[in-house]
C-alpha atoms as a PDB file:
ATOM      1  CA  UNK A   1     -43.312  -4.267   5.497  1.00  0.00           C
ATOM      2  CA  UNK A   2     -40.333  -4.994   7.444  1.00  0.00           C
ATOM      3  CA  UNK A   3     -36.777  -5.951   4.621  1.00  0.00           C
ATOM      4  CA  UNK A   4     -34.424  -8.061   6.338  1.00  0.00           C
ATOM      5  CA  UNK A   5     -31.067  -6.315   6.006  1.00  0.00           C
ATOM      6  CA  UNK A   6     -27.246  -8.484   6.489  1.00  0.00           C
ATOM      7  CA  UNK A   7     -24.317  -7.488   7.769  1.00  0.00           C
ATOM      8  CA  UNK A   8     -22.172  -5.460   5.270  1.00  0.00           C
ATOM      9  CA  UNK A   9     -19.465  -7.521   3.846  1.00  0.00           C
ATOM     10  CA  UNK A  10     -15.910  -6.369   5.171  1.00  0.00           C
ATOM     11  CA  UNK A  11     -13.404  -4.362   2.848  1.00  0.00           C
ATOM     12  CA  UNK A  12     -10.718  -5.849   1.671  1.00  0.00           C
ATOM     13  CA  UNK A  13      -7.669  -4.526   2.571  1.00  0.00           C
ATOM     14  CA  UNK A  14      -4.423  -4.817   0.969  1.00  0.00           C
ATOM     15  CA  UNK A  15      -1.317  -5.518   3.366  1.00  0.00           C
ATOM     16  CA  UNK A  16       0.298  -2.220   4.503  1.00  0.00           C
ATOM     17  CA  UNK A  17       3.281  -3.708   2.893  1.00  0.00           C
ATOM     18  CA  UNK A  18       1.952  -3.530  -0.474  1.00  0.00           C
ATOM     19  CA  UNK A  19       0.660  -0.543   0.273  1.00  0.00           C
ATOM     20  CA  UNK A  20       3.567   0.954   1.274  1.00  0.00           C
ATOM     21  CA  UNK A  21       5.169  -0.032  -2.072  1.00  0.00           C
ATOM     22  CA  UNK A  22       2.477   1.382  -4.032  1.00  0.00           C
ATOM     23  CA  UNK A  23       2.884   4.893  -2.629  1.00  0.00           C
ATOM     24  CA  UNK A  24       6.814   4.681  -3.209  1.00  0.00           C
ATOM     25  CA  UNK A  25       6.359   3.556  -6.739  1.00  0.00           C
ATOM     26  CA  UNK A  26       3.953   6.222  -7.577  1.00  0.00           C
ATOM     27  CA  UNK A  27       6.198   8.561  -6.201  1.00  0.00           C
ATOM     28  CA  UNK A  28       8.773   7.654  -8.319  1.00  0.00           C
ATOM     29  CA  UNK A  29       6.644   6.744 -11.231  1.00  0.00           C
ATOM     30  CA  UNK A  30       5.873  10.785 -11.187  1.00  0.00           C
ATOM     31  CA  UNK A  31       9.070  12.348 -10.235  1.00  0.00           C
ATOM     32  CA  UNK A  32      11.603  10.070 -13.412  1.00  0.00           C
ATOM     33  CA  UNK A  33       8.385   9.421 -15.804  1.00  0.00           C
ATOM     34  CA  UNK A  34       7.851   6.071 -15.565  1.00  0.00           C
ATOM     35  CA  UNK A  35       4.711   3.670 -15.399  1.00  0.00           C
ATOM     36  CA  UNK A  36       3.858   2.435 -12.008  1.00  0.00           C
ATOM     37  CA  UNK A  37       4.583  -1.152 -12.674  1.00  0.00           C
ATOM     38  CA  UNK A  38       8.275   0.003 -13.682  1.00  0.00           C
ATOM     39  CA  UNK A  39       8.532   1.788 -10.676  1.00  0.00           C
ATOM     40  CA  UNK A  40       7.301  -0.598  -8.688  1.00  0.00           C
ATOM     41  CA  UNK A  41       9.777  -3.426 -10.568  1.00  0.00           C
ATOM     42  CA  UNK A  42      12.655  -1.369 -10.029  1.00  0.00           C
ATOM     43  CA  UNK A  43      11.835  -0.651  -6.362  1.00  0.00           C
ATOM     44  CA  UNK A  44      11.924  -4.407  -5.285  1.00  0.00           C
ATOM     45  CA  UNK A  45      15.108  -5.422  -7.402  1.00  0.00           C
ATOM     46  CA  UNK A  46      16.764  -2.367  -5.564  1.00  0.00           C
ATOM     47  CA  UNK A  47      15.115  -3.300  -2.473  1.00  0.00           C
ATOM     48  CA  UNK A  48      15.060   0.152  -1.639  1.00  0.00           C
ATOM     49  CA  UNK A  49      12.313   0.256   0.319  1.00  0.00           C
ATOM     50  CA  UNK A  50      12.602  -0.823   3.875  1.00  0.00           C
ATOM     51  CA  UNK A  51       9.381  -1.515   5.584  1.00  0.00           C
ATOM     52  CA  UNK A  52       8.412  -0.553   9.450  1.00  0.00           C
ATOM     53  CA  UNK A  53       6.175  -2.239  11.477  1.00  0.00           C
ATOM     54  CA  UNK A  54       3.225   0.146  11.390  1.00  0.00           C
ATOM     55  CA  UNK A  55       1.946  -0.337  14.959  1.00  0.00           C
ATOM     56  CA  UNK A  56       5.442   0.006  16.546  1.00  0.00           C
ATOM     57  CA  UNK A  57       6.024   3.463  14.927  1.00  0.00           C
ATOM     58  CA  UNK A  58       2.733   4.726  16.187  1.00  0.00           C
ATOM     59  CA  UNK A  59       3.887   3.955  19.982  1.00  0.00           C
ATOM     60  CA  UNK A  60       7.134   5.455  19.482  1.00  0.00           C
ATOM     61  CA  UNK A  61       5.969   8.776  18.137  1.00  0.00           C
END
């Protein structure tokens, strides 16, 4: 018996902006004690966090 098989359904990926953004918040979340989402609050009033394009960087390296 031959069991037709799809094609795998593609991952969602989040934008490497948000991703980005996650990783600083959960740095800070661990280093002062805070939740995530207070990290992450405080990180884009400050606008701290300055994004780079991800595919220039890896050319210039």
């Amino acid at each position: 018996m031959i069991l037709v098989v799809g094609k795998k359904a593609k991952q969602k990926t989040e934008p490497q902006a948000d991703r980005e953004m996650a990783i600083e918040a959960a740095y800070f979340a661990r280093k002062f004690g805070l939740t995530k989402e207070e990290a992450l609050k405080t990180l884009q009033e400050a606008s701290v966090v300055k994004l780079l394009p991800s595919r220039n960087l890896a050319r210039t390296r």
